[in-house]
N, C-alpha and C. Protein backbone atom coordinates (compact mmCIF):
# COMPACT_ATOMS: atom_id res chain seq x y z
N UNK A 1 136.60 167.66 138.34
CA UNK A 1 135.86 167.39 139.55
C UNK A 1 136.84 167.30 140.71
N UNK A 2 136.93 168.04 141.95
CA UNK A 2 137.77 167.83 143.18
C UNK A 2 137.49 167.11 144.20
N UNK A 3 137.99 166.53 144.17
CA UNK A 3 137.78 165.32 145.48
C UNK A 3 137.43 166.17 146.60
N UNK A 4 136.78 165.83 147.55
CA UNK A 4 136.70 166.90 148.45
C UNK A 4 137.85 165.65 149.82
N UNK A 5 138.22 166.46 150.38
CA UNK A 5 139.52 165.66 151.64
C UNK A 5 139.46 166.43 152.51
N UNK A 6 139.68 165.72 153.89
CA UNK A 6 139.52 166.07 155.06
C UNK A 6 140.71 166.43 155.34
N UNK A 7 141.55 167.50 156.15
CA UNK A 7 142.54 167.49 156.36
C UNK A 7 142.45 168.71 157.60
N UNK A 8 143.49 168.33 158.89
CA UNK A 8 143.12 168.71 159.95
C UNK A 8 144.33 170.20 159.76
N UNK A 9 143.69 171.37 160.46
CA UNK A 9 144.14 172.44 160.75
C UNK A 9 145.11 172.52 161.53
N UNK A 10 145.88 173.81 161.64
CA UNK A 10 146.63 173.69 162.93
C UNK A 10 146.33 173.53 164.04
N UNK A 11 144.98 173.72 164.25
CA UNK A 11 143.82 173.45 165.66
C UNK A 11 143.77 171.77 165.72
N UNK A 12 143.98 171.51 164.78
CA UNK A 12 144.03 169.77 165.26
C UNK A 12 142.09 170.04 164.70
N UNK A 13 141.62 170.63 164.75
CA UNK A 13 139.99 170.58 164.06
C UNK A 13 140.33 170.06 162.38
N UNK A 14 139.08 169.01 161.84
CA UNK A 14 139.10 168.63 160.30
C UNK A 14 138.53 170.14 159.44
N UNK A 15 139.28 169.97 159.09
CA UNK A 15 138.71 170.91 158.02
C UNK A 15 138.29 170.44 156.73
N UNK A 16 137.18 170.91 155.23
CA UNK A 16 137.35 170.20 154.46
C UNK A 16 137.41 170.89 153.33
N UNK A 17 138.32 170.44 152.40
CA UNK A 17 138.53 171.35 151.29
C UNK A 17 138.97 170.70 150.16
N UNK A 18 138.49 171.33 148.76
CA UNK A 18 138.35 170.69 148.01
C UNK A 18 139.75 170.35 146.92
N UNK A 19 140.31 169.39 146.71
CA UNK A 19 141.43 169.57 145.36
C UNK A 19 141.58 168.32 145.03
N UNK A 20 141.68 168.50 143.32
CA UNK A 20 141.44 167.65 142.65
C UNK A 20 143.38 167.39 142.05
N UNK A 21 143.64 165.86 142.36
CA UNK A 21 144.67 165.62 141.40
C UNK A 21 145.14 165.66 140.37
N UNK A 22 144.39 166.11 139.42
CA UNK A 22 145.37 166.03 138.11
C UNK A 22 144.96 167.71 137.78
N UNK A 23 144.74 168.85 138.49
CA UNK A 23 144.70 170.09 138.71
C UNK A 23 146.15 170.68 139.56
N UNK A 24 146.89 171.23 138.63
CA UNK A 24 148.15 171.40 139.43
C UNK A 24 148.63 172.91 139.39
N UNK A 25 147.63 173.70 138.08
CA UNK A 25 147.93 174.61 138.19
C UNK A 25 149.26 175.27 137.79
N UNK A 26 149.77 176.26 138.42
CA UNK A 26 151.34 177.17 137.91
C UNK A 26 152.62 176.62 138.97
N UNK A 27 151.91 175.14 139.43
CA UNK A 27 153.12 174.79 140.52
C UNK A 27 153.74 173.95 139.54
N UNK A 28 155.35 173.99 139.78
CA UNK A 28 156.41 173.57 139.18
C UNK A 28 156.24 171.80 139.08
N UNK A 29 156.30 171.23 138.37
CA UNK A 29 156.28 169.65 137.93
C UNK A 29 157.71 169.29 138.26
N UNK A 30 157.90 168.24 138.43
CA UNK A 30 159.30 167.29 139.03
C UNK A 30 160.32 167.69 137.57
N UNK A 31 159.57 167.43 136.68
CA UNK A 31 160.77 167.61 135.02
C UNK A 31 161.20 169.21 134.49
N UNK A 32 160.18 170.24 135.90
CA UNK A 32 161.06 171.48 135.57
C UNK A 32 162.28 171.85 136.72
N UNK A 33 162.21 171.62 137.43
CA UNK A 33 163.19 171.28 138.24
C UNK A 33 164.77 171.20 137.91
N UNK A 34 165.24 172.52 137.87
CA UNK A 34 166.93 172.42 137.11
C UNK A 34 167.73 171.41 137.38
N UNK A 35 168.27 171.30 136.26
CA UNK A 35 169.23 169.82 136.70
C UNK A 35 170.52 170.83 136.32
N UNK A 36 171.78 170.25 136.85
CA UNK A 36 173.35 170.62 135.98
C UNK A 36 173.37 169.97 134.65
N UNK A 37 174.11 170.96 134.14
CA UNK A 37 173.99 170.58 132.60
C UNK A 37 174.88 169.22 132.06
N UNK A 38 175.75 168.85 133.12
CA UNK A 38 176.07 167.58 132.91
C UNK A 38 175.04 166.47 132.93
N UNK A 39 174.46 166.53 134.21
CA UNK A 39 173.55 165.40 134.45
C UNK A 39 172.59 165.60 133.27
N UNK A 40 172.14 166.55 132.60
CA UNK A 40 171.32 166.91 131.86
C UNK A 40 171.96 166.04 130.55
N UNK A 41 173.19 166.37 130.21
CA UNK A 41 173.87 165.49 129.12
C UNK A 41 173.86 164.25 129.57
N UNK A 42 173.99 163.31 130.24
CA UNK A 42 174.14 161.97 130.59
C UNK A 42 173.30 161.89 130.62
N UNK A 43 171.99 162.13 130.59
CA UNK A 43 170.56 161.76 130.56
C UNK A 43 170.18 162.00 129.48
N UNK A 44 170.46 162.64 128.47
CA UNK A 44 169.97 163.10 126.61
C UNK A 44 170.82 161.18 126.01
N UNK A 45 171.65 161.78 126.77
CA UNK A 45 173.18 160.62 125.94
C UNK A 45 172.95 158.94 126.25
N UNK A 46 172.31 158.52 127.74
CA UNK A 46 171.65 157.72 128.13
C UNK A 46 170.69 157.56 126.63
N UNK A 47 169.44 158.58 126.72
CA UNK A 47 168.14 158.11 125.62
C UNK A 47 168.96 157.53 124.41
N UNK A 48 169.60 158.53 123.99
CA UNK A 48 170.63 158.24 122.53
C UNK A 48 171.01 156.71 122.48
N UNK A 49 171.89 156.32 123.40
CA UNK A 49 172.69 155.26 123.56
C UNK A 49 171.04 154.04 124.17
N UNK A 50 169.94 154.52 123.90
CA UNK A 50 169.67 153.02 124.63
C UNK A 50 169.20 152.29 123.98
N UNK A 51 169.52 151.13 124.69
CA UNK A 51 169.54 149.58 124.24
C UNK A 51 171.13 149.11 124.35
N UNK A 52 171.65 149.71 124.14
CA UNK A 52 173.34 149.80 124.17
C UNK A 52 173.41 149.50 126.04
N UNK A 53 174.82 149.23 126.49
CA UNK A 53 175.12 148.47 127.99
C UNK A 53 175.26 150.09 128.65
N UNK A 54 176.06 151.10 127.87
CA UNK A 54 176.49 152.10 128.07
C UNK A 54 175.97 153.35 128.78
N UNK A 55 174.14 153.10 128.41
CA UNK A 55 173.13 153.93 128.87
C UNK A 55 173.16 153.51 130.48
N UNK A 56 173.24 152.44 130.64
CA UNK A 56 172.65 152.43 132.02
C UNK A 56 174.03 153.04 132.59
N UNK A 57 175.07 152.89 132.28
CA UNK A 57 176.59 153.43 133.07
C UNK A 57 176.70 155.01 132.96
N UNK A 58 175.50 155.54 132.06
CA UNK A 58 175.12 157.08 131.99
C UNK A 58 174.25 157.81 132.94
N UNK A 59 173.25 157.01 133.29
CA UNK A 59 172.33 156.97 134.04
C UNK A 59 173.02 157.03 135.39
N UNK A 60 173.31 156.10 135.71
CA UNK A 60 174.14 155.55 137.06
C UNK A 60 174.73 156.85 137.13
N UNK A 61 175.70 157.05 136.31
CA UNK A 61 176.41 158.44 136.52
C UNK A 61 175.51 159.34 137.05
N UNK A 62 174.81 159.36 136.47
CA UNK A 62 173.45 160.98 136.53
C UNK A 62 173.17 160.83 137.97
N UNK A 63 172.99 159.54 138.49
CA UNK A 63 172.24 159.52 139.86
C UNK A 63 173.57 159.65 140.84
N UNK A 64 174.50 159.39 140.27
CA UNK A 64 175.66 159.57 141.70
C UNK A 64 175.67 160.80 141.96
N UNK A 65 175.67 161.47 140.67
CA UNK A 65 175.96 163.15 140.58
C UNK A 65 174.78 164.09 141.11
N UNK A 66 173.90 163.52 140.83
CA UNK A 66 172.39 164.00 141.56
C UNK A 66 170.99 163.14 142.37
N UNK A 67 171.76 162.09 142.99
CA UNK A 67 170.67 161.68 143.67
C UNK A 67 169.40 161.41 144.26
N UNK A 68 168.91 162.40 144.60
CA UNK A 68 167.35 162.51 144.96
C UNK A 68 167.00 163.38 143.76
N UNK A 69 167.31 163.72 142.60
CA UNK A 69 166.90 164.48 141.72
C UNK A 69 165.72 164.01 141.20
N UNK A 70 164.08 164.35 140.97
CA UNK A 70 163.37 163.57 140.23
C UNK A 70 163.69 163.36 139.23
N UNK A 71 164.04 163.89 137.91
CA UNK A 71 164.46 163.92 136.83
C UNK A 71 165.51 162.03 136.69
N UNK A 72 165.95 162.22 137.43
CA UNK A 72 166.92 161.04 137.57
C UNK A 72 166.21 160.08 138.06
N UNK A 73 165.57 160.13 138.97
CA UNK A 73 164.78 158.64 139.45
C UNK A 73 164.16 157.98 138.13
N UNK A 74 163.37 159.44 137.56
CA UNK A 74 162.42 158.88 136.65
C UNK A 74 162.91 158.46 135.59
N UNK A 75 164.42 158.79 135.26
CA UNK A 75 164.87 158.45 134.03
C UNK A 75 165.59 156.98 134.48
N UNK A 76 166.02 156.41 135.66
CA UNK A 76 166.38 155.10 135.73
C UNK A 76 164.98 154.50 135.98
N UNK A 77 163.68 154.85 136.35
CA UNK A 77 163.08 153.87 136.85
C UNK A 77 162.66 153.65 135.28
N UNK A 78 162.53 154.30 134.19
CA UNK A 78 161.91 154.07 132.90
C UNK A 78 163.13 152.97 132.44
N UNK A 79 164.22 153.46 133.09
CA UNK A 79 165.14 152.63 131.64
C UNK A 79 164.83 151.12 132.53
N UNK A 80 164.83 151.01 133.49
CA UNK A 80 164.63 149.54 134.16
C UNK A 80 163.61 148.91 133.77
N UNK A 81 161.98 149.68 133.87
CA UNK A 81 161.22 149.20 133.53
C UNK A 81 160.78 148.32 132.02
N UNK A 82 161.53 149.13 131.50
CA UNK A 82 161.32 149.03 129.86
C UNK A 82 162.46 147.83 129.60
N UNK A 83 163.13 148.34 130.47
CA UNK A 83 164.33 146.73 129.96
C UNK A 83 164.09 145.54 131.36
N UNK A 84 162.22 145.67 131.38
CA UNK A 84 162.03 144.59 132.38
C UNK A 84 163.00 144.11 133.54
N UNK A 85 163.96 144.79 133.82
CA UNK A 85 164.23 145.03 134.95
C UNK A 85 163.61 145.39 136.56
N UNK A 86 162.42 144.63 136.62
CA UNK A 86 161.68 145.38 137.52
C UNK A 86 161.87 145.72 138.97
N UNK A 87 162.64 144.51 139.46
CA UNK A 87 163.28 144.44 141.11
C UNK A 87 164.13 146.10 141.09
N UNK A 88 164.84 146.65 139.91
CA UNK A 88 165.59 147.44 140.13
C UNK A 88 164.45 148.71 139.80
N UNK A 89 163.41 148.19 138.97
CA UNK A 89 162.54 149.64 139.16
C UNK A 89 162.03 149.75 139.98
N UNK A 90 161.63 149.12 140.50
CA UNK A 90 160.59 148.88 142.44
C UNK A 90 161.55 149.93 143.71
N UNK A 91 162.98 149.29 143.27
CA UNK A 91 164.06 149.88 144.04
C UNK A 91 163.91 151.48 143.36
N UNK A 92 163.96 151.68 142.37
CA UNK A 92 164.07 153.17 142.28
C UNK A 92 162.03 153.77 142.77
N UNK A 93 161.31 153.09 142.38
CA UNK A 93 160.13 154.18 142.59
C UNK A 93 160.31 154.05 144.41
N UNK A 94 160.45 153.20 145.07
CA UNK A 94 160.69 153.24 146.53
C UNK A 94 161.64 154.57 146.88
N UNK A 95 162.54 154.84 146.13
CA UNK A 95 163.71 155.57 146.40
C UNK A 95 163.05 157.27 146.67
N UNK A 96 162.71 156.94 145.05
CA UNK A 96 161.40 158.33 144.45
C UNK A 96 160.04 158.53 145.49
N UNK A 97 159.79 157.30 146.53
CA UNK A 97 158.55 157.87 147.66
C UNK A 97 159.52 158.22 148.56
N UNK A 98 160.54 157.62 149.64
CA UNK A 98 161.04 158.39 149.97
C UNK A 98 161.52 159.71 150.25
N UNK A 99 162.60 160.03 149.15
CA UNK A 99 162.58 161.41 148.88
C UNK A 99 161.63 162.63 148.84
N UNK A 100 160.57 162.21 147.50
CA UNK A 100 159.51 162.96 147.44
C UNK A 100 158.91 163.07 148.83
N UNK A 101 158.77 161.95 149.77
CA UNK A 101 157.92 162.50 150.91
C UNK A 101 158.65 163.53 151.86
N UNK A 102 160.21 162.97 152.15
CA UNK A 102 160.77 163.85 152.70
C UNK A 102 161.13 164.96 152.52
N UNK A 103 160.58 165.77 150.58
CA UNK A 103 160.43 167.10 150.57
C UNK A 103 158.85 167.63 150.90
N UNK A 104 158.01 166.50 151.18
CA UNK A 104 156.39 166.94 151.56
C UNK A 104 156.36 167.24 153.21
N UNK A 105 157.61 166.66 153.94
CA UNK A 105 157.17 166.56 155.40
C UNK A 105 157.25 165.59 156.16
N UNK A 106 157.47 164.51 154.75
CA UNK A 106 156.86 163.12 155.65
C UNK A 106 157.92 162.13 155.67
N UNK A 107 158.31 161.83 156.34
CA UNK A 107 159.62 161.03 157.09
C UNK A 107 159.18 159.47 156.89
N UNK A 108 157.88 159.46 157.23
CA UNK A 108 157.22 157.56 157.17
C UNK A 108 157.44 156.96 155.88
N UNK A 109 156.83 155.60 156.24
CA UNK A 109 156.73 154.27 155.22
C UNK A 109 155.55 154.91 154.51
N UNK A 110 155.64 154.57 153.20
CA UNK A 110 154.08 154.91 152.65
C UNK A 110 153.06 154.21 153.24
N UNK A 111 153.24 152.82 153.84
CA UNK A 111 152.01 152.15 154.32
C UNK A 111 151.50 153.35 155.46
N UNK A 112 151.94 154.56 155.57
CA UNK A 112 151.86 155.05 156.67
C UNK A 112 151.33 156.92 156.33
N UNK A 113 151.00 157.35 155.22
CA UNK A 113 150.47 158.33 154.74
C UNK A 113 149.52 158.41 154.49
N UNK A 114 149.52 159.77 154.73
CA UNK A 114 148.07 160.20 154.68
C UNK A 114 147.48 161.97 153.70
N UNK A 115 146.87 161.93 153.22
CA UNK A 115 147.29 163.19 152.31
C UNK A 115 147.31 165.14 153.59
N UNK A 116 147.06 164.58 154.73
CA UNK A 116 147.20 165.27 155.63
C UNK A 116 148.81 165.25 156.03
N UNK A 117 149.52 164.02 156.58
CA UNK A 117 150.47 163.62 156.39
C UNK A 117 151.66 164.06 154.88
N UNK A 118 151.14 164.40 154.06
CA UNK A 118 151.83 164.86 152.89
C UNK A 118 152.08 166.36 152.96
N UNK A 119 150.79 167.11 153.57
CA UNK A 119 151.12 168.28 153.74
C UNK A 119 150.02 168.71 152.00
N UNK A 120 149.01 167.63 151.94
CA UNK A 120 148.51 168.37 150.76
C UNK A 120 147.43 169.78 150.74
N UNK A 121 147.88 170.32 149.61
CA UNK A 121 146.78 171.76 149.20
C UNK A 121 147.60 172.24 148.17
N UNK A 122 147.11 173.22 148.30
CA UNK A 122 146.89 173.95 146.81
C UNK A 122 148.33 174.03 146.30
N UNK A 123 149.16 174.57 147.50
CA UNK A 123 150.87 174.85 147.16
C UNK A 123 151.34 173.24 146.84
N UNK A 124 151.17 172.23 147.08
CA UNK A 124 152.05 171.19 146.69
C UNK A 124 151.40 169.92 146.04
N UNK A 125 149.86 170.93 145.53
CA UNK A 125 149.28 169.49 144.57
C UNK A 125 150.35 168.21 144.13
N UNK A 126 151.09 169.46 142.62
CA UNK A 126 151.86 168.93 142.30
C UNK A 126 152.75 167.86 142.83
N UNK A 127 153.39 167.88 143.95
CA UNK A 127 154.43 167.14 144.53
C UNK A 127 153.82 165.84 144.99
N UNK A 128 152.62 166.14 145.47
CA UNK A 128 151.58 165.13 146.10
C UNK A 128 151.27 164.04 145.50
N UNK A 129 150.63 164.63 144.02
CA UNK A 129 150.43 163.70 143.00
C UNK A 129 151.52 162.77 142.83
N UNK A 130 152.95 163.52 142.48
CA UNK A 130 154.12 162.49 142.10
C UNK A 130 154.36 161.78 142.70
N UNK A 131 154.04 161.93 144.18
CA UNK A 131 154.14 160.50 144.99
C UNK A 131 153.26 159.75 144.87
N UNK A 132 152.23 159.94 144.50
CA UNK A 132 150.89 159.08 144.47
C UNK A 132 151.34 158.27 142.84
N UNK A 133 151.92 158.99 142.03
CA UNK A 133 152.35 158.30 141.06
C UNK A 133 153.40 157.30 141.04
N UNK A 134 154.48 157.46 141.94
CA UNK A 134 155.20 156.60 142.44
C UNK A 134 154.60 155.50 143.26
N UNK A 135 153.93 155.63 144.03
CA UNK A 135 153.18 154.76 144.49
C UNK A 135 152.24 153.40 143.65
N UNK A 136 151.45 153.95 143.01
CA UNK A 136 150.98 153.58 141.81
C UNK A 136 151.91 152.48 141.16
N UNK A 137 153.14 153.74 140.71
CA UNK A 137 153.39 152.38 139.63
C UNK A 137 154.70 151.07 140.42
N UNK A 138 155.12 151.47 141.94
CA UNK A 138 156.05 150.62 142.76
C UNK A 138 154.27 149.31 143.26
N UNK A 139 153.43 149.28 143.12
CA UNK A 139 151.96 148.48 142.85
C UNK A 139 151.95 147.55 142.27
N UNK A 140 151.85 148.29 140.97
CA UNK A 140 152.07 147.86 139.88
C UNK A 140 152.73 146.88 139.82
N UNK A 141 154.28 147.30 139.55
CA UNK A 141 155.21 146.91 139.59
C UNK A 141 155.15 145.22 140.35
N UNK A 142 154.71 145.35 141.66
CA UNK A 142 154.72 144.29 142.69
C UNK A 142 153.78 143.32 141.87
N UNK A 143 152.58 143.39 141.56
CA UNK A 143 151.94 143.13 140.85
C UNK A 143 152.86 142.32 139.61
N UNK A 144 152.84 142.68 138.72
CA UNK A 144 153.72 142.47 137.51
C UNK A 144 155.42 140.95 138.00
N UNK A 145 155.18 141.62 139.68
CA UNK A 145 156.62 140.46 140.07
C UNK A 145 155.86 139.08 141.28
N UNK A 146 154.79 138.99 141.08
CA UNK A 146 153.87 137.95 141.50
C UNK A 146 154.04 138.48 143.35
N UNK A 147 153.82 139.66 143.52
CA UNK A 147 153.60 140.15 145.31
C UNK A 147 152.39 141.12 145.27
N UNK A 148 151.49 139.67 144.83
CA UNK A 148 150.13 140.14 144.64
C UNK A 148 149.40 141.53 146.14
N UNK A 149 149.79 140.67 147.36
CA UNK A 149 148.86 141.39 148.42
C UNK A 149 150.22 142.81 148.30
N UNK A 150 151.32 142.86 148.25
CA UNK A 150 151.92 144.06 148.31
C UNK A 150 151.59 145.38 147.60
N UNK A 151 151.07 144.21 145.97
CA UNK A 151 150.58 145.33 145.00
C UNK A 151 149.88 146.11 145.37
N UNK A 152 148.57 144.95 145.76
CA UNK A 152 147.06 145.28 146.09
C UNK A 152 147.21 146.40 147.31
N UNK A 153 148.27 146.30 148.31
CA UNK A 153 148.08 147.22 149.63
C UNK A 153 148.76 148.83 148.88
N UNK A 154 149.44 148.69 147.95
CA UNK A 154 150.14 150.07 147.80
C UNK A 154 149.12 150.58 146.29
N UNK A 155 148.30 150.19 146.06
CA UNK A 155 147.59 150.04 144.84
C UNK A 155 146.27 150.79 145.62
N UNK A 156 146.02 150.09 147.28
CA UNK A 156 144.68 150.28 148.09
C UNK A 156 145.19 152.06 148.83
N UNK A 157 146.30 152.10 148.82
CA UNK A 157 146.90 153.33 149.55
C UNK A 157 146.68 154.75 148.88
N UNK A 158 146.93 154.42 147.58
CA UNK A 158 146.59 155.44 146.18
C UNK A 158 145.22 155.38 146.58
N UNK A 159 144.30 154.45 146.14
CA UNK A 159 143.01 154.98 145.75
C UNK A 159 142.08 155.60 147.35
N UNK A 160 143.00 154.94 148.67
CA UNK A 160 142.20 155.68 149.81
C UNK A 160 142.62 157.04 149.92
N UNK A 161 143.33 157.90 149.42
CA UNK A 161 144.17 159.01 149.07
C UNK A 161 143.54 159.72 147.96
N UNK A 162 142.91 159.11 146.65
CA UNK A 162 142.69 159.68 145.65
C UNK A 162 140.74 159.21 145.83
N UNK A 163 140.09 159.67 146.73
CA UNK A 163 138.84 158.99 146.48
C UNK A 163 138.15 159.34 145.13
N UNK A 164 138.22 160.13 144.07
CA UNK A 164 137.85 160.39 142.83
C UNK A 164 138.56 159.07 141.90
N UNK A 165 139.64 158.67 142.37
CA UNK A 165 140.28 157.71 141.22
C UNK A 165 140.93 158.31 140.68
N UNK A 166 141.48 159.48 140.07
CA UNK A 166 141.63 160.78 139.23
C UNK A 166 143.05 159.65 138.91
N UNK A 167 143.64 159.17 139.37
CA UNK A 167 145.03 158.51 139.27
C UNK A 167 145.11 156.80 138.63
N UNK A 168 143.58 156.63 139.13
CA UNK A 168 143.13 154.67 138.30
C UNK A 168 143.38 153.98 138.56
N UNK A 169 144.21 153.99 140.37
CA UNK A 169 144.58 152.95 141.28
C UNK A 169 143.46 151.96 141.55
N UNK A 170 141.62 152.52 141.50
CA UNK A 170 140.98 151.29 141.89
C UNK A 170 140.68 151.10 140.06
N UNK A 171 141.11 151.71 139.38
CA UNK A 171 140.97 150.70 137.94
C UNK A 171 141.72 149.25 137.73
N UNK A 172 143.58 149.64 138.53
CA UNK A 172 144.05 148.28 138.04
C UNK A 172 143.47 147.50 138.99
N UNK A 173 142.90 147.80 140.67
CA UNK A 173 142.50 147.12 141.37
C UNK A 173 141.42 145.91 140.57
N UNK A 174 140.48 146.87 140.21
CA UNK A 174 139.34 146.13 139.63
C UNK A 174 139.78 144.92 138.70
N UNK A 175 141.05 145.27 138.10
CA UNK A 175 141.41 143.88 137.23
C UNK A 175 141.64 142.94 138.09
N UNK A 176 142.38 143.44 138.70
CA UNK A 176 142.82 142.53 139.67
C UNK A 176 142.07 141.15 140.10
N UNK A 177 140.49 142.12 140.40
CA UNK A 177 139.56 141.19 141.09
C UNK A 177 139.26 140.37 140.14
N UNK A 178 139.20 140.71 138.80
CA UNK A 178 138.00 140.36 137.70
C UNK A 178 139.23 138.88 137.47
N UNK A 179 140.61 139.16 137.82
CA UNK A 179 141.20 138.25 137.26
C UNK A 179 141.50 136.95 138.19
N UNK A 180 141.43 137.42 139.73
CA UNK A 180 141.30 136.62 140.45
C UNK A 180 139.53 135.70 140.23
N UNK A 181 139.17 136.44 140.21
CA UNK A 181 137.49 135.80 140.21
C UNK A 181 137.38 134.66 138.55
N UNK A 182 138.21 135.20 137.37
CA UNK A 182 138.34 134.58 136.34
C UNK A 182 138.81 133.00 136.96
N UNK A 183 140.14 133.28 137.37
CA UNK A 183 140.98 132.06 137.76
C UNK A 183 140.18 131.04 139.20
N UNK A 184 139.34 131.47 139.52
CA UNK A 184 138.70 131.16 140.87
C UNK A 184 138.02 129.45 140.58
C-alpha cells in the first residue's frame, strides 16, 4: 500500500504522489555500497572478535578509515547497542541522520525535515527510508535512556513522515501511551 505524500514541484505547486516505504525497488541499499577491503576486514574481524575489548578497537578503526560510510555507522551503532552502550549508540544513529541527510540534500536538524526536504521519490526511496530508520531507532534509543519527550518527538517525526506506519514509529508510540496511562 503507498502512502500517498504531498511534495512540492519545482513550481513551488504541491504535487501528490504516491510511494510506499518499504518498496525500494532496484535502488542500491546502504550494505551494497563498496567498502575497501580493509575496512571490510575490520568489520568481518570486529563480528569474529565480539565480546572480546578488541572488536570495538576494530570498529573504531573501520570508522577512522571510512567515516560517513553506512556500513560502518551501522556496524558501531549495533556493537554499542547490543553491549548496552546506548549514549554511544544515540551518538552514532545521530551521526548516521546527519550524513544520510546530507547525501539527500538536507543540511538541517531532523526536528526540521520533511520528506519534501529529503528530496523523496522514486530515485532515493531507499536512502529516505534509512534515515527514517535512523531516526526511529536514535527514539527509541532516547526512550530506553529515560528522555521520554525526546523519544516521543523523534518517534512523532517518523510517523508524520511515514503516514502508513510502514516503519511502526506510531506502534512504539502507542506503547508508550498504554504505559504511561498503565502507570497514571
Amino acid at each position: 500500500m503507498a502512502a500517498t505524500v504531498g511534495l512540492e514541484d519545482k513550481t513551488g505547486m504541491e504535487k501528490t504522489i504516491g510511494m510506499d516505504l518499504l518498496e525500494i525497488g532496484e535502488q542500491e541499499l546502504y550494505f551494497d555500497q563498496p567498502l575497501p577491503q580493509e575496512v571490510e576486514a575490520l568489520i568481518a574481524a570486529a563480528a569474529d572478535a565480539y565480546g572480546e575489548p578488541e572488536a570495538e578497537d576494530m570498529l573504531l578503526a573501520a570508522y577512522e578509515k571510512q567515516p560517513h560510510h553506512p556500513v560502518v555507522h551501522v556496524a558501531l551503532y549495533r556493537y554499542y547497542y547490543y553491549q548496552h552502550r546506548l549514549g554511544e549508540a544515540l551518538h552514532m544513529a545521530d551521526r548516521t541522520l546527519e550524513d544520510t541527510g546530507l547525501g539527500l540534500g538536507f543540511a538541517g536538524h531532523w526536528s526540521e525535515a520533511t520528506l519534501a526536504g529529503l528530496g523523496a521519490g522514486e530515485a532515493n526511496m531507499a536512502r529516505v527510508r534509512y534515515y527514517l530508520l535512523a531516526l526511529k531507532g536514535a527514539g527509541f534509543i532516547c526512550l530506553r535512556l529515560g528522555r521520554r519527550e525526546e523519544g516521543e518527538m523523534r518517534l512523532q517525526k517518523v510517523a508524520e513522515m511515514d503516514s502508513a506506519d510502514r516503519l511502526g514509529a506510531r506502534a512504539i508510540l502507542g506503547v508508550v501511551e498504554s504505559a504511561l496511562q498503565a502507570n497514571a
